[in-house]
PDB file of N, CA and C in Angstrom:
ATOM      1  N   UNK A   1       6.503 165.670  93.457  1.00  0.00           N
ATOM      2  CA  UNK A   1       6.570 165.779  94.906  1.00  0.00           C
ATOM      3  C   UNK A   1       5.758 166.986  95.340  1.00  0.00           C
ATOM      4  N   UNK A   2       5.036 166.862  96.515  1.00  0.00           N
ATOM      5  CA  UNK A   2       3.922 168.006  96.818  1.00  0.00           C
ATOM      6  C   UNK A   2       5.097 169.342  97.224  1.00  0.00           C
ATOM      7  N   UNK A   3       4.324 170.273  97.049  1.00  0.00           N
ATOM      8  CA  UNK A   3       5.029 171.632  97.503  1.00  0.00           C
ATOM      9  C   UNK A   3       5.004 171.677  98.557  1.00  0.00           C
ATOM     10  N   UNK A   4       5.752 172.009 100.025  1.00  0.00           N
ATOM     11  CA  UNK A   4       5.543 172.247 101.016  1.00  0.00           C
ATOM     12  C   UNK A   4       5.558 173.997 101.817  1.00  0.00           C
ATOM     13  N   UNK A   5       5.771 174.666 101.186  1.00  0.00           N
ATOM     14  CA  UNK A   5       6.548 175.916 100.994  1.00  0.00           C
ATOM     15  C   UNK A   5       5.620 177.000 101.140  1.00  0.00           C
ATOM     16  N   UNK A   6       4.279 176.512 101.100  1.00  0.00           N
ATOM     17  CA  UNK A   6       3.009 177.375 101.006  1.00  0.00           C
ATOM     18  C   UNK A   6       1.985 176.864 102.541  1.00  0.00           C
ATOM     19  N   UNK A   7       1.012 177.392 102.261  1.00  0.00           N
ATOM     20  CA  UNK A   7       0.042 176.816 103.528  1.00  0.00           C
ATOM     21  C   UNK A   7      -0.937 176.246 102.780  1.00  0.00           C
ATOM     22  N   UNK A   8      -0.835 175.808 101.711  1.00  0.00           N
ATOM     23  CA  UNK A   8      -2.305 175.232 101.222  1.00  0.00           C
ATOM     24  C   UNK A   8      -2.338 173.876 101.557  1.00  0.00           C
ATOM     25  N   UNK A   9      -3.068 173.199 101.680  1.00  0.00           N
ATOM     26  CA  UNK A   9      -3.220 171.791 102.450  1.00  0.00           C
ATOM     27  C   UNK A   9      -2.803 170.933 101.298  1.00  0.00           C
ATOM     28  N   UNK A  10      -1.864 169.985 101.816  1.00  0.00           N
ATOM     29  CA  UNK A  10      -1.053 168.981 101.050  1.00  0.00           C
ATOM     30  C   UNK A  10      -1.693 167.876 100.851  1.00  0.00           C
ATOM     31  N   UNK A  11      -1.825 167.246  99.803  1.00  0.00           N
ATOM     32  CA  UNK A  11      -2.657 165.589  99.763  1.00  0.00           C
ATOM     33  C   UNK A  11      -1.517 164.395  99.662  1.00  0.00           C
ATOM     34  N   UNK A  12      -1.630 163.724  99.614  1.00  0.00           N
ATOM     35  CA  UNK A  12      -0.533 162.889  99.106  1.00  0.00           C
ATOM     36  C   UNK A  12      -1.565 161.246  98.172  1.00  0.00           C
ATOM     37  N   UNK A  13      -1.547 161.434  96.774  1.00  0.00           N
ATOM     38  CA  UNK A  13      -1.908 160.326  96.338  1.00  0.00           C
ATOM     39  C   UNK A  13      -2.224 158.584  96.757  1.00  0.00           C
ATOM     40  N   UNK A  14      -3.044 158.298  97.061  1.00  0.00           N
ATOM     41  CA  UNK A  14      -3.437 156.704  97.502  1.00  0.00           C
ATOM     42  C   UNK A  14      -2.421 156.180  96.236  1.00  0.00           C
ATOM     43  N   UNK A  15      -1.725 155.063  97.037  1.00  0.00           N
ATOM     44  CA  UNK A  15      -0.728 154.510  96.333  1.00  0.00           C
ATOM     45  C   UNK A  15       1.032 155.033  96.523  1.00  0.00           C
ATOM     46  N   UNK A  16       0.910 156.070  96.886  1.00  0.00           N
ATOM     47  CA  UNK A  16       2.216 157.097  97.427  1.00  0.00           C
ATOM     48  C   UNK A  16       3.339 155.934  98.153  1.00  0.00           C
ATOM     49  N   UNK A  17       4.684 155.829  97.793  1.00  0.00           N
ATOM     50  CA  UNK A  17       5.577 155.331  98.657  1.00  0.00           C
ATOM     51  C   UNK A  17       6.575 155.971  99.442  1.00  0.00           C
ATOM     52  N   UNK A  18       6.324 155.773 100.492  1.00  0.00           N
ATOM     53  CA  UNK A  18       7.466 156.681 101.169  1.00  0.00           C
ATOM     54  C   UNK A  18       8.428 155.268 102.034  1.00  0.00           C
ATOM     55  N   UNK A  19       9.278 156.484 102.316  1.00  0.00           N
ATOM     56  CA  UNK A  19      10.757 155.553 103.247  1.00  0.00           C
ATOM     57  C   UNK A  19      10.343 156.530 104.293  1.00  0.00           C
ATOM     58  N   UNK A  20      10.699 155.432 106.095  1.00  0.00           N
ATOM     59  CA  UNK A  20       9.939 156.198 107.121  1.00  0.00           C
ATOM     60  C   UNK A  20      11.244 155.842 107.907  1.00  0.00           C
ATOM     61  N   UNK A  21      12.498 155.878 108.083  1.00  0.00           N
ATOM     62  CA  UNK A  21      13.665 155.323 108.961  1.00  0.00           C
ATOM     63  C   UNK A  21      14.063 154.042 107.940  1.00  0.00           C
ATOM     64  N   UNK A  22      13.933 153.160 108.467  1.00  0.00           N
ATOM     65  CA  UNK A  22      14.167 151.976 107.452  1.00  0.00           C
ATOM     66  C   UNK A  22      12.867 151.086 107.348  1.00  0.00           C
ATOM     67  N   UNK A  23      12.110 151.733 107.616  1.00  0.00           N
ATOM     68  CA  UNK A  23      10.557 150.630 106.523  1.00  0.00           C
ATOM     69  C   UNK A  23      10.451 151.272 105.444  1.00  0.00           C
ATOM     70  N   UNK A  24       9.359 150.753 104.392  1.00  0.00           N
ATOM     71  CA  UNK A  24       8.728 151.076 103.035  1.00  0.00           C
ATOM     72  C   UNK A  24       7.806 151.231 103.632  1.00  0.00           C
ATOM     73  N   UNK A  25       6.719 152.358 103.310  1.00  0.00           N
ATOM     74  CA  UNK A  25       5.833 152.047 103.518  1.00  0.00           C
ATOM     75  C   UNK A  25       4.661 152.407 102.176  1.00  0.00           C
ATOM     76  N   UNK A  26       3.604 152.649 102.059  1.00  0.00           N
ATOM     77  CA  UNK A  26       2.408 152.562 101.473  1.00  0.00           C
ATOM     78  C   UNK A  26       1.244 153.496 101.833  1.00  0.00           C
ATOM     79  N   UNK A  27       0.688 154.974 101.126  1.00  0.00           N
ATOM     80  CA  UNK A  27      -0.384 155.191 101.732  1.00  0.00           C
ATOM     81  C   UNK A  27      -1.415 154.504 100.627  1.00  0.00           C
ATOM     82  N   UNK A  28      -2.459 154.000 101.803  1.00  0.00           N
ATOM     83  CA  UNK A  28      -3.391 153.212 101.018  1.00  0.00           C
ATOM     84  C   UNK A  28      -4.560 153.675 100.913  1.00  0.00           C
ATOM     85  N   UNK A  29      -4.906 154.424 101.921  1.00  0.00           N
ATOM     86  CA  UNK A  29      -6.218 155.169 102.328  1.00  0.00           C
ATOM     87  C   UNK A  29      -6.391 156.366 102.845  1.00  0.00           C
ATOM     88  N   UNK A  30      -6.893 157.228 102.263  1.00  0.00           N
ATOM     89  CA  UNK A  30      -7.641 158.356 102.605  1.00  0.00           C
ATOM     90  C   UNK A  30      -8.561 158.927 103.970  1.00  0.00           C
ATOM     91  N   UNK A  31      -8.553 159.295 104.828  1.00  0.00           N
ATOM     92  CA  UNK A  31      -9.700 159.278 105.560  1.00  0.00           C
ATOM     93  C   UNK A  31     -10.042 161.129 105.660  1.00  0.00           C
ATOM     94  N   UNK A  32     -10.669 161.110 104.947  1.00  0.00           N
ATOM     95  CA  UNK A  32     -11.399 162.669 104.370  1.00  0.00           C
ATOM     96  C   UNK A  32     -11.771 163.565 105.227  1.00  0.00           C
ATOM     97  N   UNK A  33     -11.346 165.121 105.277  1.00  0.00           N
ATOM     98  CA  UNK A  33     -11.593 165.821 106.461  1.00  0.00           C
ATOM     99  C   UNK A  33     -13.289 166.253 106.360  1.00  0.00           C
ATOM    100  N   UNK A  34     -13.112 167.301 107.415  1.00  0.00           N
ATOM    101  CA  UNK A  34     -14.850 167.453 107.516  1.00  0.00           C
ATOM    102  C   UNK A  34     -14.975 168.720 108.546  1.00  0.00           C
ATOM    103  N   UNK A  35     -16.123 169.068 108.485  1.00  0.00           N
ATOM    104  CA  UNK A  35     -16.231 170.378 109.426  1.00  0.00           C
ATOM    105  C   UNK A  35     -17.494 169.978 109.817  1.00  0.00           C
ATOM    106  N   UNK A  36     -17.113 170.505 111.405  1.00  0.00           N
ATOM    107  CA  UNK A  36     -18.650 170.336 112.454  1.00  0.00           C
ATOM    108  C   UNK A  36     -19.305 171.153 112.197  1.00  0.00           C
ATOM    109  N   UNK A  37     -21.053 170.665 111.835  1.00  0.00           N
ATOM    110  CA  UNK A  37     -21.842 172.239 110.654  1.00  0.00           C
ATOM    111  C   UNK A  37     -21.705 173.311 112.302  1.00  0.00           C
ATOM    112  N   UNK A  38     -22.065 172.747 113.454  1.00  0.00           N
ATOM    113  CA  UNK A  38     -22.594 173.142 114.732  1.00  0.00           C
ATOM    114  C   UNK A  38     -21.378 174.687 114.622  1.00  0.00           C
ATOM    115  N   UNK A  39     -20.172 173.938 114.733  1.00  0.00           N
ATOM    116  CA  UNK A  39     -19.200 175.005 114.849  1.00  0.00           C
ATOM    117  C   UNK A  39     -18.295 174.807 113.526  1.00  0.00           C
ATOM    118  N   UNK A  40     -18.368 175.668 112.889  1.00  0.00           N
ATOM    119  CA  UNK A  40     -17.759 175.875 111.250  1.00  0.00           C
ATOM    120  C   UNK A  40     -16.059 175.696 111.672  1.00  0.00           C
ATOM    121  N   UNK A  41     -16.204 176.318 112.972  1.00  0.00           N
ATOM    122  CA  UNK A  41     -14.600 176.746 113.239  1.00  0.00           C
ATOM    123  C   UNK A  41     -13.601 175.532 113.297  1.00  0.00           C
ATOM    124  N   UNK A  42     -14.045 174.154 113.707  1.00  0.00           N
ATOM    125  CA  UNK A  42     -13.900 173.268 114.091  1.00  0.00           C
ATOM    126  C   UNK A  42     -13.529 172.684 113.102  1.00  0.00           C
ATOM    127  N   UNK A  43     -12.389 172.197 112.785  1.00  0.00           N
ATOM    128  CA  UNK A  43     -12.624 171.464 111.590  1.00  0.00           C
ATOM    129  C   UNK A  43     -11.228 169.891 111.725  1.00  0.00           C
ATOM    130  N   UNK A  44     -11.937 168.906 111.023  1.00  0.00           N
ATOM    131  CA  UNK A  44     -10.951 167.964 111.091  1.00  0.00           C
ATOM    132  C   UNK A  44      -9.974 167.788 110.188  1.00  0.00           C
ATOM    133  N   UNK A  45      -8.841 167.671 110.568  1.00  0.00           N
ATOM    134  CA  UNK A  45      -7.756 167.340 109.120  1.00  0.00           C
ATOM    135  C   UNK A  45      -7.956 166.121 108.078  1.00  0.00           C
ATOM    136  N   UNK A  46      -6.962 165.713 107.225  1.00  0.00           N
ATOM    137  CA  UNK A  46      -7.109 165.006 106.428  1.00  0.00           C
ATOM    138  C   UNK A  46      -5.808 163.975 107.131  1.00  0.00           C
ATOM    139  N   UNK A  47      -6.273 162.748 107.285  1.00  0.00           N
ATOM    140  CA  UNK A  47      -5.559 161.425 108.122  1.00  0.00           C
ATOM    141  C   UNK A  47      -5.328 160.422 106.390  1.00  0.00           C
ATOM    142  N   UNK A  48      -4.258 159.691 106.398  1.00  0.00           N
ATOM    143  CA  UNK A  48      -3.533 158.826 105.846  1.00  0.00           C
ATOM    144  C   UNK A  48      -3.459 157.295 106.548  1.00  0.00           C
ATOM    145  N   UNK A  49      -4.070 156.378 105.955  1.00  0.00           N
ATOM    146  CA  UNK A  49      -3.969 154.834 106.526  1.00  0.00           C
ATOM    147  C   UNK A  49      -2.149 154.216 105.873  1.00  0.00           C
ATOM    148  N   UNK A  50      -1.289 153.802 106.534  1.00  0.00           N
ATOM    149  CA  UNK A  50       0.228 153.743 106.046  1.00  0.00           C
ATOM    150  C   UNK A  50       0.069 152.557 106.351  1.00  0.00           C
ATOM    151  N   UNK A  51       0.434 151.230 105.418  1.00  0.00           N
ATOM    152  CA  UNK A  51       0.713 149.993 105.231  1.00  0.00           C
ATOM    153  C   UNK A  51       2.098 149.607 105.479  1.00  0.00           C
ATOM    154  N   UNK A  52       3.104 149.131 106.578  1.00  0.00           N
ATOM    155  CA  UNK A  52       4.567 148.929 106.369  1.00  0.00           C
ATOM    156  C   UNK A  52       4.591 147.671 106.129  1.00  0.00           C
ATOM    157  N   UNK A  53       5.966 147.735 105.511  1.00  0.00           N
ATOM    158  CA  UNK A  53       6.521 146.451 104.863  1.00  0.00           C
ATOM    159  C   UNK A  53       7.166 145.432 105.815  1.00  0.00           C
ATOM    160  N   UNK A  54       6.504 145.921 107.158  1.00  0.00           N
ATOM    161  CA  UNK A  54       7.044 144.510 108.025  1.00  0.00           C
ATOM    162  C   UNK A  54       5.861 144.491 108.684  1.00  0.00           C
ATOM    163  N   UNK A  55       4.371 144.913 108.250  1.00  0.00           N
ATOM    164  CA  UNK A  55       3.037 144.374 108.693  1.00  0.00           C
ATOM    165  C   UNK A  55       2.243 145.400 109.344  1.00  0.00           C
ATOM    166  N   UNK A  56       3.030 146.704 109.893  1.00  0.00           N
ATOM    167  CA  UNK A  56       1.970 147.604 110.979  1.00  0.00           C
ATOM    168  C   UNK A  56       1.688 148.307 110.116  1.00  0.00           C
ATOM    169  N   UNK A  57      -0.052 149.437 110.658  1.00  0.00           N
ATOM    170  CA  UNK A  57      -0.373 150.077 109.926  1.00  0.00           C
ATOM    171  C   UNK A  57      -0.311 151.453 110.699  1.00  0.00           C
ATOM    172  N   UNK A  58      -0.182 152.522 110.258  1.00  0.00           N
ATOM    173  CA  UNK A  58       0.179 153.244 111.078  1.00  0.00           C
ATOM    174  C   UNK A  58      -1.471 154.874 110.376  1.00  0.00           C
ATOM    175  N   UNK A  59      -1.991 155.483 111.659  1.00  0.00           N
ATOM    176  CA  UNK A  59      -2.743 156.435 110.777  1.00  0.00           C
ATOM    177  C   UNK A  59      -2.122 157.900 111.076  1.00  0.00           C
ATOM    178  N   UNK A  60      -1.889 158.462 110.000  1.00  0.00           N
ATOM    179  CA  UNK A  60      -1.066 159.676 109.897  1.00  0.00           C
ATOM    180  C   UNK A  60      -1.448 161.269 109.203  1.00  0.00           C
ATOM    181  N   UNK A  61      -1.719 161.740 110.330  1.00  0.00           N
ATOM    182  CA  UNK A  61      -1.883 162.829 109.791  1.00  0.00           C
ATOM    183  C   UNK A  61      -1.428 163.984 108.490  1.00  0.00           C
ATOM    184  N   UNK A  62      -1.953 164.317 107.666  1.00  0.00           N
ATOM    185  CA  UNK A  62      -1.201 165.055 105.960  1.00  0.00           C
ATOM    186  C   UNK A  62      -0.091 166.328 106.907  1.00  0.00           C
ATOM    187  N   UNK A  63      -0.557 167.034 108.091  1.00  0.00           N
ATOM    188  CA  UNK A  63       0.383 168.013 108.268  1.00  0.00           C
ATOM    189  C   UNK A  63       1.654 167.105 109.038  1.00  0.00           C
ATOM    190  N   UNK A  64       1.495 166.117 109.729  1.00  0.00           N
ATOM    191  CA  UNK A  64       2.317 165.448 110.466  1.00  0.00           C
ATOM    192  C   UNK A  64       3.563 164.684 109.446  1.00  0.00           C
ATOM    193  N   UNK A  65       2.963 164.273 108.307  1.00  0.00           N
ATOM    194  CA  UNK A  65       3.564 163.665 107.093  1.00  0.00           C
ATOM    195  C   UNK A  65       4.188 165.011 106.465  1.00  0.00           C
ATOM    196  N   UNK A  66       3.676 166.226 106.657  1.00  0.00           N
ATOM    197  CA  UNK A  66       4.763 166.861 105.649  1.00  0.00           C
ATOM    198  C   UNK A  66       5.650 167.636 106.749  1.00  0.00           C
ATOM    199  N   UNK A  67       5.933 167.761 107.926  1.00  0.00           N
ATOM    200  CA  UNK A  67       6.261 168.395 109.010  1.00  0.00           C
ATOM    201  C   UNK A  67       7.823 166.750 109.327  1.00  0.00           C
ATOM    202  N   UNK A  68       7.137 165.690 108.875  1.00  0.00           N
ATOM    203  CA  UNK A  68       8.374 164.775 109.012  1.00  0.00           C
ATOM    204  C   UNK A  68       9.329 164.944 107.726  1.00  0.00           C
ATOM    205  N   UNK A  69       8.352 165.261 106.195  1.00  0.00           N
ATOM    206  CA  UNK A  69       9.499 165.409 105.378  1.00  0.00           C
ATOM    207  C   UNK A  69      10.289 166.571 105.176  1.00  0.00           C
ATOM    208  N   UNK A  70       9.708 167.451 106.088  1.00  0.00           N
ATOM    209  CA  UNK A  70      10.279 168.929 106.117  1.00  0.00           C
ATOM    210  C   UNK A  70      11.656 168.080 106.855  1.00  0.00           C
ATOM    211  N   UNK A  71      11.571 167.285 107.622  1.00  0.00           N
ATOM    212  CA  UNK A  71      12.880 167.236 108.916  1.00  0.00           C
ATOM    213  C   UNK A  71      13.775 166.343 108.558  1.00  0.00           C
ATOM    214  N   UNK A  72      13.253 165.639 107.064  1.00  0.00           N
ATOM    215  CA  UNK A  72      14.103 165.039 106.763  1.00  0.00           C
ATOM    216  C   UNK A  72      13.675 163.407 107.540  1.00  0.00           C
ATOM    217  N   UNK A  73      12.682 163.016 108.065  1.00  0.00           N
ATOM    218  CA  UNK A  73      12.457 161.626 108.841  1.00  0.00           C
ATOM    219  C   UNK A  73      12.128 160.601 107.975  1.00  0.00           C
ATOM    220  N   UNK A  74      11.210 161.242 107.135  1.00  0.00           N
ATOM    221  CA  UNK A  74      10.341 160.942 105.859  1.00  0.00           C
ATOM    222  C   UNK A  74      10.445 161.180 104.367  1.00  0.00           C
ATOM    223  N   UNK A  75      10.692 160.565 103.915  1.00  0.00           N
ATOM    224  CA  UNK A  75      10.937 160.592 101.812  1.00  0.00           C
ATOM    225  C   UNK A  75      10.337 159.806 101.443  1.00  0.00           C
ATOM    226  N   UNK A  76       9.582 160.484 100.525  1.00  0.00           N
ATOM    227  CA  UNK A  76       8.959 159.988  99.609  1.00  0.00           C
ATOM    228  C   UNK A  76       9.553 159.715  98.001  1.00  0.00           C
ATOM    229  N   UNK A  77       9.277 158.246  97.732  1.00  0.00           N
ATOM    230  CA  UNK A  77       9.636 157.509  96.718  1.00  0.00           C
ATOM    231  C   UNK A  77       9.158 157.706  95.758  1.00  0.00           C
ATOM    232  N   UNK A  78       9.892 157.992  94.761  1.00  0.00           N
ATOM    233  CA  UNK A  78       9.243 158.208  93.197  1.00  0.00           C
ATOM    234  C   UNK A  78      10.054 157.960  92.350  1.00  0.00           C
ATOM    235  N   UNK A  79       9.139 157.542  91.458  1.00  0.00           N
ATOM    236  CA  UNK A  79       9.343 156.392  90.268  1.00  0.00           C
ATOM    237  C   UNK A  79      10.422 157.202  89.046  1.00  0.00           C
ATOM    238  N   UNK A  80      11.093 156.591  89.100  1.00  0.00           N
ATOM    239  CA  UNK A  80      12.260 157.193  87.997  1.00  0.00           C
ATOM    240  C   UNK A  80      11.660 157.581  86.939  1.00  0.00           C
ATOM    241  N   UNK A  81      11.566 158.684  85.885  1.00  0.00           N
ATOM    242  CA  UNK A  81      11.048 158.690  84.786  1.00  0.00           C
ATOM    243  C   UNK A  81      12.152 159.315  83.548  1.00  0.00           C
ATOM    244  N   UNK A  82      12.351 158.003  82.843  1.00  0.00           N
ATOM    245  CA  UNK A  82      13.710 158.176  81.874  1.00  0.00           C
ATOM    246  C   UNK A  82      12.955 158.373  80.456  1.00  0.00           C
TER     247      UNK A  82
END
């Protein structure tokens, strides 16, 4: 599970399952940040494409995704390892 506890920018693995209220959902896609060369200062975050298990796709920001599992909205699913 990612650390949240620091300020370093969080990723979350393509393939990742999380529980969002009562959907499953799926991150499937990446959409990669970037900086405007014009203004360095400027810069875009890193966005998440979310697949739910009753059809919508939802695009989600990495600080917005860890700011919901900070609150408890959002858990992320992981695979038992016995």
């Amino acid at each position: 599970m990612p650390d949240f506890k620091n300020n370093i920018a969080k990723t979350f693995p393509i393939g990742t399952l999380i529980k969002d209220g009562e959907k499953i959902g799926i991150i499937y896609r990446e959409i990669k940040s970037g900086t405007w060369t014009d203004q360095p200062l400027f810069n875009w975050r890193v966005n998440y494409e979310i697949f739910y298990d009753d059809g919508t796709v939802c695009v989600m920001g990495s600080d917005t995704i860890e700011r919901l599992i900070d609150a408890g909205k959002i858990e992320l699913i992981q695979e038992d390892k016995d």
